[in-house]
Protein backbone atom coordinates (compact mmCIF):
# COMPACT_ATOMS: atom_id res chain seq x y z
CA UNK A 1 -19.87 20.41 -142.03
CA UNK A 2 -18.95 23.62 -140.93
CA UNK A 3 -21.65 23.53 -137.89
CA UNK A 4 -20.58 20.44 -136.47
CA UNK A 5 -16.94 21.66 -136.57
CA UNK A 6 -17.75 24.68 -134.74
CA UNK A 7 -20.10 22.74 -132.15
CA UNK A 8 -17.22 20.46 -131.33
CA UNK A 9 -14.54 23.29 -130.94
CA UNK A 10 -17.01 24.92 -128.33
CA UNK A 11 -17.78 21.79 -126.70
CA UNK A 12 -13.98 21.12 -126.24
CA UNK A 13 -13.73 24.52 -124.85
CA UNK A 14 -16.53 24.25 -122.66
CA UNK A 15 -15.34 20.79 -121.27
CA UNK A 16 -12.09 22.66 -120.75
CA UNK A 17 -13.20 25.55 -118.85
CA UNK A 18 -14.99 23.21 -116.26
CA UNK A 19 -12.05 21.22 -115.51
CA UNK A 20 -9.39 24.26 -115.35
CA UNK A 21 -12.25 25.92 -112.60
CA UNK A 22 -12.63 22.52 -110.45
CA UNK A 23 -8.53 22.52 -110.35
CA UNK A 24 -8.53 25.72 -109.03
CA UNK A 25 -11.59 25.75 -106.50
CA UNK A 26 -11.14 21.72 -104.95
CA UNK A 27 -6.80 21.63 -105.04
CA UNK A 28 -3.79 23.50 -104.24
CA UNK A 29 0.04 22.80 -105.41
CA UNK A 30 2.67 21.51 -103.29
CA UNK A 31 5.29 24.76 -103.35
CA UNK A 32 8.40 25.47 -102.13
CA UNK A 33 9.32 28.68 -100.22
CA UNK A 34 10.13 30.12 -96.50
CA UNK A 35 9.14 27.84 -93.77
CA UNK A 36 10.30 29.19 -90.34
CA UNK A 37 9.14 28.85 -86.61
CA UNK A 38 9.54 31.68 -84.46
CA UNK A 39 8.93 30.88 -80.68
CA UNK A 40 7.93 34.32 -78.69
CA UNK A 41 9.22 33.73 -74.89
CA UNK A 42 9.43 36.08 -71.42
CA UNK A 43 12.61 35.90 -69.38
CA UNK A 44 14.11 38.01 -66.77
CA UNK A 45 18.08 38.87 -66.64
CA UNK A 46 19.82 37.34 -64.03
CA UNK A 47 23.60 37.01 -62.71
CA UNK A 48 25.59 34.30 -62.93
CA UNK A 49 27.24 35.30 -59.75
CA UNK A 50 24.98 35.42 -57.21
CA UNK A 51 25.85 35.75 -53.56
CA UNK A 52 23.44 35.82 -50.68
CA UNK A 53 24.65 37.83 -47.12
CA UNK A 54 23.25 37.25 -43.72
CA UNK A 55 24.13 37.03 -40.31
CA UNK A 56 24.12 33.64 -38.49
CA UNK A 57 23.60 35.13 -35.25
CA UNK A 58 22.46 32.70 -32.42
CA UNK A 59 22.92 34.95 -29.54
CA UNK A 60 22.48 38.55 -30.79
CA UNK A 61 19.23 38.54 -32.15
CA UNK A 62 17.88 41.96 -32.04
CA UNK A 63 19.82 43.61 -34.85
CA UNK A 64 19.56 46.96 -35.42
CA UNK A 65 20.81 48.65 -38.62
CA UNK A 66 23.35 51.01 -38.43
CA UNK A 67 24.43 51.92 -41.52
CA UNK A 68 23.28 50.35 -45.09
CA UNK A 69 23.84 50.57 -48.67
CA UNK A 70 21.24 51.40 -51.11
CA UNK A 71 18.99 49.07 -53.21
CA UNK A 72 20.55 48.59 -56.21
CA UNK A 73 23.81 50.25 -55.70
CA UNK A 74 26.98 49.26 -57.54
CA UNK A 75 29.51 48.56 -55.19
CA UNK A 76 33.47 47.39 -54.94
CA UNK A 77 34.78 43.96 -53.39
CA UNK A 78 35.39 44.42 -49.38
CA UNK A 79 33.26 47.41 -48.93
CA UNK A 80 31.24 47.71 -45.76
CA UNK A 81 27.22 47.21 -47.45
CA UNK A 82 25.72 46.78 -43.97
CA UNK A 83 26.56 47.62 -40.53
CA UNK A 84 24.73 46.64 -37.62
CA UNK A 85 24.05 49.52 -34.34
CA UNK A 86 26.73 48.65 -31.89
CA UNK A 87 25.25 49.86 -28.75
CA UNK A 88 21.94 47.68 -28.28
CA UNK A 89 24.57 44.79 -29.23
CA UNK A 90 26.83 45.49 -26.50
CA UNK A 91 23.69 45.64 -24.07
CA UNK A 92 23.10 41.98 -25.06
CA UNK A 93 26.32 40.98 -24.45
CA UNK A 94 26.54 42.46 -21.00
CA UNK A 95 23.26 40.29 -20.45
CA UNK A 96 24.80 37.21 -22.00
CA UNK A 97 28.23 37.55 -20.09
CA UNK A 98 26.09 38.10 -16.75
CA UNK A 99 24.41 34.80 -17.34
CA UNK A 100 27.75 33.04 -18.47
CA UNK A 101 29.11 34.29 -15.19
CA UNK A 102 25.90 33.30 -12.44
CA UNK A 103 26.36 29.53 -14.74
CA UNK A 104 29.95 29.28 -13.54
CA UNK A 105 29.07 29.96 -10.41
CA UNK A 106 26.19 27.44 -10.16
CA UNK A 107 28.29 25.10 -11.35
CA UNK A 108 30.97 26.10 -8.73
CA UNK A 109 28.35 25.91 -6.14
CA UNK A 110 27.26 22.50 -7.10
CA UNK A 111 30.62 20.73 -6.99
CA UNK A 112 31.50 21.95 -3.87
CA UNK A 113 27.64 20.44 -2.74
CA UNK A 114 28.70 17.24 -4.53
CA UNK A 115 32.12 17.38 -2.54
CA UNK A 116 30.50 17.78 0.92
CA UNK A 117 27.50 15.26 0.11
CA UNK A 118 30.27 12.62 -0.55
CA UNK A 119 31.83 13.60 2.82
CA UNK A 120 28.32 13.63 4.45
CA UNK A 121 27.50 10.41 3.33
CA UNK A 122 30.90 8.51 4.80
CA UNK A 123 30.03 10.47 8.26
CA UNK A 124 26.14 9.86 7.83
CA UNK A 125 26.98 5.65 6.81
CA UNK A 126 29.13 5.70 10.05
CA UNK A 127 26.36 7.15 12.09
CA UNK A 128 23.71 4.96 10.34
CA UNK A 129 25.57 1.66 11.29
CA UNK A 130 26.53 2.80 14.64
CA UNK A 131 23.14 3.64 15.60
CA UNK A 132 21.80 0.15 14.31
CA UNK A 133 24.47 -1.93 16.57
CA UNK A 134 23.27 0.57 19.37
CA UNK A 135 19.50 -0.37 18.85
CA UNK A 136 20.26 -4.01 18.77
CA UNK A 137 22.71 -3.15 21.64
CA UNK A 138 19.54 -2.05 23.85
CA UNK A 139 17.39 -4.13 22.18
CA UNK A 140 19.38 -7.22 23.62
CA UNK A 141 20.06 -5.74 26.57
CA UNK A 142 16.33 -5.06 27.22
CA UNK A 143 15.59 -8.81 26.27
CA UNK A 144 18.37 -10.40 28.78
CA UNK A 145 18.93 -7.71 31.61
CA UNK A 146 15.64 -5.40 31.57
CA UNK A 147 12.88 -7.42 31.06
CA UNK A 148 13.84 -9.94 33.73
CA UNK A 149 14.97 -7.09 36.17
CA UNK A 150 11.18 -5.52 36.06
CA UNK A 151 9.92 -9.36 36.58
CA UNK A 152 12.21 -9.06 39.63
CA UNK A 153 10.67 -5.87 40.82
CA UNK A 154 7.03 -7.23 40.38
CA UNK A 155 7.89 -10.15 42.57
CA UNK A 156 9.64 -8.12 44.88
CA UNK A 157 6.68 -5.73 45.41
CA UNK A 158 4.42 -8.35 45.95
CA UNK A 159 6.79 -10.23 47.98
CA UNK A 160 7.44 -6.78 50.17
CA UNK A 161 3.45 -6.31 50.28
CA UNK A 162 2.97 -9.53 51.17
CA UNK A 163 5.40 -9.38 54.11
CA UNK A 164 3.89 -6.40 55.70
CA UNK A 165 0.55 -7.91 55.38
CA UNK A 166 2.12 -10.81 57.65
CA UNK A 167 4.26 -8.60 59.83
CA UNK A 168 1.10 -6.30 60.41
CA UNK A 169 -0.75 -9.91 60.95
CA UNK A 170 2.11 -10.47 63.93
CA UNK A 171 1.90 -7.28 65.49
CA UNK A 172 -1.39 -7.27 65.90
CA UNK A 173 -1.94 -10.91 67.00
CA UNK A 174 0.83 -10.08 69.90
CA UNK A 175 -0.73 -6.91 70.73
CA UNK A 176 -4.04 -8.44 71.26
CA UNK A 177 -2.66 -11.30 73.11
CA UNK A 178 -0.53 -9.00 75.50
CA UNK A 179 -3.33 -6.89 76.26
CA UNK A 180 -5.54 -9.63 76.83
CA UNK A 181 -3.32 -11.36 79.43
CA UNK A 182 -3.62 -7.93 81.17
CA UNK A 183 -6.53 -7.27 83.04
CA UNK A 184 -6.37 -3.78 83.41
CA UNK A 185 -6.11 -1.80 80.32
CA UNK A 186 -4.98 1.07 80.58
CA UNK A 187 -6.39 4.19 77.58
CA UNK A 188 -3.29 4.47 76.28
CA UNK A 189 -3.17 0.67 75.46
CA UNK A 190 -6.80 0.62 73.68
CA UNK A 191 -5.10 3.45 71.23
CA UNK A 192 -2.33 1.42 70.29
CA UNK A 193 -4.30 -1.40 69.50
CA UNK A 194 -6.75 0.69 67.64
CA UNK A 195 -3.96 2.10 65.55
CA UNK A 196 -2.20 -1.59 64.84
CA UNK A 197 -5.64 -2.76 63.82
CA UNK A 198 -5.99 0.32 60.95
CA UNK A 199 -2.31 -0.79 60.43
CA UNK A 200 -3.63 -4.20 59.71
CA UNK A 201 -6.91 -3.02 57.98
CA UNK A 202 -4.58 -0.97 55.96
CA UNK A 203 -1.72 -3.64 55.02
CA UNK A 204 -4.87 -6.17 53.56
CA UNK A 205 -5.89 -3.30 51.16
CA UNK A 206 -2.39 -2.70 50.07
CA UNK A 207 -1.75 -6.62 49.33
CA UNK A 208 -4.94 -6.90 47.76
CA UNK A 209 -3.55 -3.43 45.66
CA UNK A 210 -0.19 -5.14 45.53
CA UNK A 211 -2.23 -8.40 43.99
CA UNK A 212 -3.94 -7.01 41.54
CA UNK A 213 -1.14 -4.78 40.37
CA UNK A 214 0.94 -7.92 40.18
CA UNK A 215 -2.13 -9.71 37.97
CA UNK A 216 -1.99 -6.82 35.62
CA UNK A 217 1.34 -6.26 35.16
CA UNK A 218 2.24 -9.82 34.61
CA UNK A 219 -0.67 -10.60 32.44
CA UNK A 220 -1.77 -7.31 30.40
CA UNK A 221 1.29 -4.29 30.70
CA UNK A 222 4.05 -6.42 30.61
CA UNK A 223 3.08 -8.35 27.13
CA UNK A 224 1.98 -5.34 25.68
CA UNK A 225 5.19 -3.28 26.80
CA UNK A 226 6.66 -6.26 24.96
CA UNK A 227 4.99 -5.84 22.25
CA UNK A 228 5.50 -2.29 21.92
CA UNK A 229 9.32 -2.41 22.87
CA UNK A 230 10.30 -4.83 19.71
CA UNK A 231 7.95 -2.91 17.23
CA UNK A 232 9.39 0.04 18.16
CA UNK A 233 13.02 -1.94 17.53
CA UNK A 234 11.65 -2.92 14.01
CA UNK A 235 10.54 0.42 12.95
CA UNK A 236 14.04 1.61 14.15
CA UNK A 237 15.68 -0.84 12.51
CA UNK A 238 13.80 -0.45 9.52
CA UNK A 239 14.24 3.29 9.06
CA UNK A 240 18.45 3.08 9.85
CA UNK A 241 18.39 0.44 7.56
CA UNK A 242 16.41 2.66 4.48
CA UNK A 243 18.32 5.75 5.45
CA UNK A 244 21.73 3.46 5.05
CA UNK A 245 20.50 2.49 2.07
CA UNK A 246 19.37 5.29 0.79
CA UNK A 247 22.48 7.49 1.70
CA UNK A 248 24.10 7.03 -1.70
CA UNK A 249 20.93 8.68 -3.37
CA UNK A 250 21.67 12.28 -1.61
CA UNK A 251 25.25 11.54 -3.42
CA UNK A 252 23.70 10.39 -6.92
CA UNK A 253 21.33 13.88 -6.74
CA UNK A 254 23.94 16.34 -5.76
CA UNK A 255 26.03 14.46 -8.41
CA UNK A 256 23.55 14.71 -11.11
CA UNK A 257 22.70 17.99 -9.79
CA UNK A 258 26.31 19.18 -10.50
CA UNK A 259 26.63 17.40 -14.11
CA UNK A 260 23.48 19.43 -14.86
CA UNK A 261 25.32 22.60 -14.01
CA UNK A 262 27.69 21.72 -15.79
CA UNK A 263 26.03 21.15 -19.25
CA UNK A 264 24.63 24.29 -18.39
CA UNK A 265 28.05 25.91 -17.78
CA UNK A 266 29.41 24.49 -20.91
CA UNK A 267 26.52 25.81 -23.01
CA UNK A 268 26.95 28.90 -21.85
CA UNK A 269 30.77 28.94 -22.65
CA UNK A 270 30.01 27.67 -26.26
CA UNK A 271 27.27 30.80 -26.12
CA UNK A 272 30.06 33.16 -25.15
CA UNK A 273 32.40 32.22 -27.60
CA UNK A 274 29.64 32.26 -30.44
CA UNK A 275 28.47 35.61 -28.82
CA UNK A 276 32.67 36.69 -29.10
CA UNK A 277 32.49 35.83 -32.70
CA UNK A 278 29.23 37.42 -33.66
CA UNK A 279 30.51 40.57 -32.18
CA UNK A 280 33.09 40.55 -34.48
CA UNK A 281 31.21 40.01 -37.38
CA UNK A 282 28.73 42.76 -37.21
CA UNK A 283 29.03 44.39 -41.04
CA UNK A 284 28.36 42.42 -44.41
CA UNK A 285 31.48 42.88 -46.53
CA UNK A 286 31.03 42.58 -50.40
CA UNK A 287 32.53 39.48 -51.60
CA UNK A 288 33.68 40.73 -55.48
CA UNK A 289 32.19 43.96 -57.57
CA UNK A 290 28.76 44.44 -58.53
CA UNK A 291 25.23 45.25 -57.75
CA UNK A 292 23.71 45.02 -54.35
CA UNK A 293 20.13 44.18 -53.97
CA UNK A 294 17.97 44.03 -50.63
CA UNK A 295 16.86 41.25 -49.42
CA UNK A 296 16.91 37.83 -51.11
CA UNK A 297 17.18 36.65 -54.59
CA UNK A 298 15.04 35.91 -56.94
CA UNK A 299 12.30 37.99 -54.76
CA UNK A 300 9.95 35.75 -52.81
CA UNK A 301 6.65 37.61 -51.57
CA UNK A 302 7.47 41.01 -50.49
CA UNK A 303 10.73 43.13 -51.03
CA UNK A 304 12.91 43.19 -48.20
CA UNK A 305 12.94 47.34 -46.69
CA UNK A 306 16.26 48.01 -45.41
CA UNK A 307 16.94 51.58 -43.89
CA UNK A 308 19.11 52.95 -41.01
CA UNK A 309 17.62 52.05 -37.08
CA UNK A 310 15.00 49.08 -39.14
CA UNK A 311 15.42 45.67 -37.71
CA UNK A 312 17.77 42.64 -39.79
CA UNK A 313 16.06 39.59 -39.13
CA UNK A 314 19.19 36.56 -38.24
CA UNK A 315 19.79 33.34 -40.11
CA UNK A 316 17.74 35.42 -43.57
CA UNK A 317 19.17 36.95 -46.25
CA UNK A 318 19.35 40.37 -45.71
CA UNK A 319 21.39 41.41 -48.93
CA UNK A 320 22.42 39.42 -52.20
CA UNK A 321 25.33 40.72 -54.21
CA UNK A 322 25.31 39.73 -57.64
CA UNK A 323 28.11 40.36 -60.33
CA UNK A 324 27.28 42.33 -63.45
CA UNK A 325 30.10 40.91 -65.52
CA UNK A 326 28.21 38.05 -66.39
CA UNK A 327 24.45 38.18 -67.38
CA UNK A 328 22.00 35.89 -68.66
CA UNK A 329 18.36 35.17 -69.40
CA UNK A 330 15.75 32.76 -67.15
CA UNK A 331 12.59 31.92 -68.61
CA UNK A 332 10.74 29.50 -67.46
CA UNK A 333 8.87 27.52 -70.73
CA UNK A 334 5.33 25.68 -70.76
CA UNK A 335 5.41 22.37 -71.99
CA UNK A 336 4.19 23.25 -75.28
CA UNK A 337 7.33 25.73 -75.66
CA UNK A 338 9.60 22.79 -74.36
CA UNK A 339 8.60 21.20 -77.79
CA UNK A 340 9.99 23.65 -80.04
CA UNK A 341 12.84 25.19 -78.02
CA UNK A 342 16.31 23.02 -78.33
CA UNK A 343 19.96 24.26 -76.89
CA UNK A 344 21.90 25.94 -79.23
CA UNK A 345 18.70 28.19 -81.02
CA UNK A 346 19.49 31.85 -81.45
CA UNK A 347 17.08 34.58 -81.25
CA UNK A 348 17.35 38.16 -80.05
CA UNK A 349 15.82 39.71 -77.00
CA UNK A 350 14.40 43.00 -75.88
CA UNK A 351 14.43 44.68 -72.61
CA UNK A 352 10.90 45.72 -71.67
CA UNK A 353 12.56 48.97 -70.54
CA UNK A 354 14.33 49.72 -73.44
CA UNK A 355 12.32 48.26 -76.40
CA UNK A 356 15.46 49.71 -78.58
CA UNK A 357 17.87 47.95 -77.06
CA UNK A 358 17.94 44.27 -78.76
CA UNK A 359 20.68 41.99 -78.32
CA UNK A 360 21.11 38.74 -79.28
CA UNK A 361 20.84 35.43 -77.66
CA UNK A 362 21.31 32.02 -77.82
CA UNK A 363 19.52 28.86 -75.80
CA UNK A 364 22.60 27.52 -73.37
CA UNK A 365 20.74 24.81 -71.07
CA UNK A 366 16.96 23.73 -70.63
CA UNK A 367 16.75 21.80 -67.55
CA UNK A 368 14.37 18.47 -68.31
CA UNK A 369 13.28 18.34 -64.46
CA UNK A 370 9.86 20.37 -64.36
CA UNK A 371 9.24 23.09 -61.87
CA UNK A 372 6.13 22.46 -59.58
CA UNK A 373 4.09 24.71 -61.73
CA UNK A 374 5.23 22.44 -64.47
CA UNK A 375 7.54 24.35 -66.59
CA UNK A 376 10.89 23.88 -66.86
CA UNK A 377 13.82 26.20 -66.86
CA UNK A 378 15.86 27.65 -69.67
CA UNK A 379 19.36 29.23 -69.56
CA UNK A 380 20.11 32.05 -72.31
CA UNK A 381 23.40 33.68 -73.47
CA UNK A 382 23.58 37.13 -74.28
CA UNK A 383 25.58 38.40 -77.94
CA UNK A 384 26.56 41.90 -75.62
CA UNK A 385 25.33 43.59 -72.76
CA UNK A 386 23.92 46.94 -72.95
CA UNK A 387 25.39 49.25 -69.87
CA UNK A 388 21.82 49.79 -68.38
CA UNK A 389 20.43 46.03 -68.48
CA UNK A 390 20.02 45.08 -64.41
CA UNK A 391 19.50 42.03 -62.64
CA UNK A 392 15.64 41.21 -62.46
CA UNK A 393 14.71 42.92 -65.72
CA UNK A 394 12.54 41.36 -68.29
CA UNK A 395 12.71 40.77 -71.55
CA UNK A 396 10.23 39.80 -74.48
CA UNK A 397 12.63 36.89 -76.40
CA UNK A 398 12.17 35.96 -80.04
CA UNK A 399 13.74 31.76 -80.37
CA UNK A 400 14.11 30.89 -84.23
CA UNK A 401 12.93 27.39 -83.46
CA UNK A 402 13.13 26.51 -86.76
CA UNK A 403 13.78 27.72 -90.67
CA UNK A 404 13.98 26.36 -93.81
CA UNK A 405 13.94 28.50 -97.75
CA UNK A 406 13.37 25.75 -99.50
CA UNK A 407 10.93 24.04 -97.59
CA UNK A 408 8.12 22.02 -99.46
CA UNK A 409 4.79 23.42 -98.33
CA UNK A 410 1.00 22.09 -98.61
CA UNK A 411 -1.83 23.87 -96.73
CA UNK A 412 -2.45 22.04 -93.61
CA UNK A 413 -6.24 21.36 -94.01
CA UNK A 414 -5.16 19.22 -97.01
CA UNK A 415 -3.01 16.63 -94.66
CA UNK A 416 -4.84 14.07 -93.02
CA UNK A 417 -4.62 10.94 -90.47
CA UNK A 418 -6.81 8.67 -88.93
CA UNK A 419 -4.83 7.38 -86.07
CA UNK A 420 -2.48 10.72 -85.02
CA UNK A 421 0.89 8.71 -86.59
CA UNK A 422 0.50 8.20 -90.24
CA UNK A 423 -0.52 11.06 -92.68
CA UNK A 424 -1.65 11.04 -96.28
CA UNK A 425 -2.94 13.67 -98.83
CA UNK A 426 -4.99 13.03 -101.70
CA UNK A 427 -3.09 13.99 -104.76
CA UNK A 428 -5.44 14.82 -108.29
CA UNK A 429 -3.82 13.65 -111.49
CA UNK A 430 -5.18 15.40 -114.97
CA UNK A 431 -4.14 13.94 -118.48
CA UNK A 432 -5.37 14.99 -121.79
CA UNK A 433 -6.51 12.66 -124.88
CA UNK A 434 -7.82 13.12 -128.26
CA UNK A 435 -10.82 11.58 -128.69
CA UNK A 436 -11.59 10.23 -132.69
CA UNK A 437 -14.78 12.00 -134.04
CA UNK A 438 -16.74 10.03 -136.70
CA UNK A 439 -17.11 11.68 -139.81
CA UNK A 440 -20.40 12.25 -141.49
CA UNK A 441 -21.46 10.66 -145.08
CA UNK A 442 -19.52 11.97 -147.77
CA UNK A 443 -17.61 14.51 -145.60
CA UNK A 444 -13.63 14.00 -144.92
CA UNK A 445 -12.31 13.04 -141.78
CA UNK A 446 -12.39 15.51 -138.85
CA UNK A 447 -9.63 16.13 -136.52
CA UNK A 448 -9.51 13.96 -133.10
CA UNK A 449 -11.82 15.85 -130.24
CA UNK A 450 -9.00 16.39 -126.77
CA UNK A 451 -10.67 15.63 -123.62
CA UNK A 452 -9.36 16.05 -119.74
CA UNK A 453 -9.45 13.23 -117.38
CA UNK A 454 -8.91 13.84 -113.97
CA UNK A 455 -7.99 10.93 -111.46
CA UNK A 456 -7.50 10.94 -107.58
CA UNK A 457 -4.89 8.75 -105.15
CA UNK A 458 -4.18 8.38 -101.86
CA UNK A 459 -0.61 9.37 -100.71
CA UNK A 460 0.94 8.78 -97.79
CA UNK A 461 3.55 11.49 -96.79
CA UNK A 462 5.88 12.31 -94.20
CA UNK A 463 5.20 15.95 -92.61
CA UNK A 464 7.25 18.15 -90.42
CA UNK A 465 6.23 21.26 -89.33
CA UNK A 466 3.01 22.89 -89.65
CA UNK A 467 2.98 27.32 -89.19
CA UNK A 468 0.74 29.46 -90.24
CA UNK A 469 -1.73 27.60 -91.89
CA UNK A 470 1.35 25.36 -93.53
CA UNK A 471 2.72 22.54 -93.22
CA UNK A 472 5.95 21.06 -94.49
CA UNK A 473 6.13 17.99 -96.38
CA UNK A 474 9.65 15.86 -95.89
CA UNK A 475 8.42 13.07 -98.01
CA UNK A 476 5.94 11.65 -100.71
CA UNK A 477 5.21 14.42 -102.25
CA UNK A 478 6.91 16.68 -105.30
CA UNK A 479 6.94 20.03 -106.37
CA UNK A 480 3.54 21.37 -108.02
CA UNK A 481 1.92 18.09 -106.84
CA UNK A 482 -2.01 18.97 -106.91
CA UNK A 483 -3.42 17.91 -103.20
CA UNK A 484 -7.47 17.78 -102.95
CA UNK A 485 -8.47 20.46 -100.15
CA UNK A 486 -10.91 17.93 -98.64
CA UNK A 487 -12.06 13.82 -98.56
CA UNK A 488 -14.78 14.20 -100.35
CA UNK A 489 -13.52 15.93 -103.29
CA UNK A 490 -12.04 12.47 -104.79
């Protein structure tokens, strides 16, 4: 009797001991304790006052430093932080003013040209048309008097040679006759007969000449002086016509010629009194107190060198004044960080260059449009300022995204999900019954035997955050709730 009762007792134990050990090794308790999120961030102190300075110089372009103010220097509102070399700027402006003044007088030049080619063109139109009645003028006169005046002549030449052919006919044919009638001829006689004969001889070649002239003329010179005469009238008439025409265009050119001067002229006044201006403004004032910083702001590519005699380039920013009254912090946050950073989180930074110098901060503006790099910008206050923080310093930033003391916590690997939205933990229930022990024959009746029963269920639960190996549940679960570490412990 006493056997059995001790073999039960160290079976219950046994059974026991093997269910205590599973607990511990396959589950873990839902607790509740610290939960916080702490978001580590870079940003770089910058004013809220910023104010770039440059020259806007159109004219004066090579600008030479005459005086500057350091890199970084604190300065007072209106003081003189850059002044340019005045005597290379008043050599371009003597060069600018010579060029104003030679445009004047080209435009000068060309109105009086303008003037006179106006006047020209009356005198020239009055010469044109009185040259083209003169041509037709001849012309006619050539058609009615001329023309039939050399068809005169012809007919008188061969009339006249004709005549003396006839009259040298006559003179001879009496001659002959006298002489014949008279016996005796005398030497003298025989000469003068010979000589009236070559006169004859002579006359019948000149009206043959006189013919023949008469043929040509008539039939080949005088159509072909024709001819020539009223071409030569066309092409007269044709060129007093174009240059009649074509009068106004001299007009039009000088005209245009003069409008172009003028643009020109005007230009160069509008240069002048640009150029007047800019040599007024040859210093950058300071606008209000506060730091000045070379070059442009924040620093693209290489830092501007400024230094007495160096060069300012026009139209860039040569200095940026910025205000140290009121400074905050820039950081630029990945998309993960955009997650877990909201306005209105505090934190603390620390300047890189003085890693005991903490202040604290607080999240004033994220802007939602993303940068090309794809982060987006965030805006942070500062508590105080310490007296050495600068524009353009960093700073390492601790964001308390998050806390909770009584948050209730599960290890993360025992939360699980098959489609990314819903989440579930399996939970392990243990009871404890007494289990009736049948007594032996004649023996009384034992006590009842306790025995552990463990059972496993699926819970679906509503998480939050999950940090350092954590995670926070917000629903479905309760305090010391035992969740199974893994599936396939159920």
């Amino acid at each position: 009797m006493i056997e059995k009762q001790i073999l039960c007792l160290l079976a219950l134990f046994i059974g026991t001991s093997a269910n205590v050990g599973f607990a511990q090794e396959k589950t873990a308790p839902a607790k509740r304790g610290l939960m916080e999120l702490v978001v580590d961030l870079t940003g770089t102190i910058e004013s809220d006052s910023v104010e770039p300075l440059k020259f806007d110089n159109e004219q004066l372009i090579d600008l030479q430093i005459g005086q500057v103010a350091d890199h970084g220097t604190m300065v007072s509102k209106g003081q003189k932080l850059l002044v340019l070399e005045k005597e290379e700027l008043e050599k371009k402006a003597h060069e600018l003013r010579q060029a104003h003044r030679l445009a004047e007088l080209a435009f000068q030049d060309k109105q009086l040209a303008a003037q006179e080619a106006q006047r020209l063109n009356d005198l020239n139109r009055e010469a044109k048309q009185r040259a083209i009645e003169e041509a037709n003028t001849d012309f006619q006169y050539w058609e009615e008097v001329t023309r039939l005046q050399r068809m005169i002549d012809i007919e008188d030449a061969r009339q006249y040679s004709k005549d003396s052919l006839q009259d040298a006919i006559e003179e001879y044919n009496q001659l002959k006759q006298m002489y014949d009638e008279d016996e005796l001829v005398e030497e003298s006689e025989k000469l003068v007969l010979s000589r009236q004969q070559r006169d004859l001889e002579r006359a019948k070649k000149s009206f043959e000449r006189s013919e023949q002239r008469y043929e040509r003329t008539l039939k080949v010179e005088m159509p072909r002086q024709e001819k020539e005469y009223r071409e030569n009238h066309l092409r007269t008439m044709m060129r007093l016509e174009r240059e009649l025409e074509t009068l106004p265009n001299n007009v039009e050119r000088e005209q245009m010629d003069m409008e172009k001067a003028e643009i020109a002229f005007q230009k160069s006044q509008e240069a002048m009194e640009g150029l007047e201006k800019e040599m007024a403004a040859t210093s950058l004032i300071a606008p209000f107190d506060g730091v000045v910083y070379h070059g442009s702001w924040p620093v693209s590519g290489k830092t501007v060198v400024l230094e007495v005699e160096g060069k300012v380039v026009p139209k860039s920013t040569a200095l940026t004044m910025m205000s140290m009254e009121g400074l905050s912090l820039s950081v630029n946050l990945t998309e993960e960080q955009l997650s877990k950073v909201e306005t209105g989180m505090g934190g603390y930074a620390t300047p890189t260059a003085f890693p005991r110098q903490a202040t604290k901060v607080r999240v004033s503006k994220i802007e939602m449009a993303p940068n090309s790099d794809k982060t987006y910008v965030c805006k942070l206050t500062l508590a105080d300022q310490p007296s050495n923080l600068m524009p353009g310093m960093t700073c390492g930033i601790k964001v308390r995204a998050y806390q909770n003391e009584q948050a209730l916590t599960v290890p993360a690997a025992t939360v699980f999900t098959d489609d990314g939205t819903n989440f579930f933990v399996y939970v392990s229930h243990t009871q404890t019954i007494q289990k009736a022990v049948q007594p032996a024959e004649g023996e009384a009746d034992p006590k009842p035997e306790p025995e552990i029963q463990s059972t496993v269920s699926k819970v679906e639960v509503r998480i939050g955050l999950s940090v350092g190996g954590q995670t926070e549940i917000l629903a479905g679960l309760n305090e010391g709730d035992q969740v199974m570490l893994s599936r396939g412990s159920k």
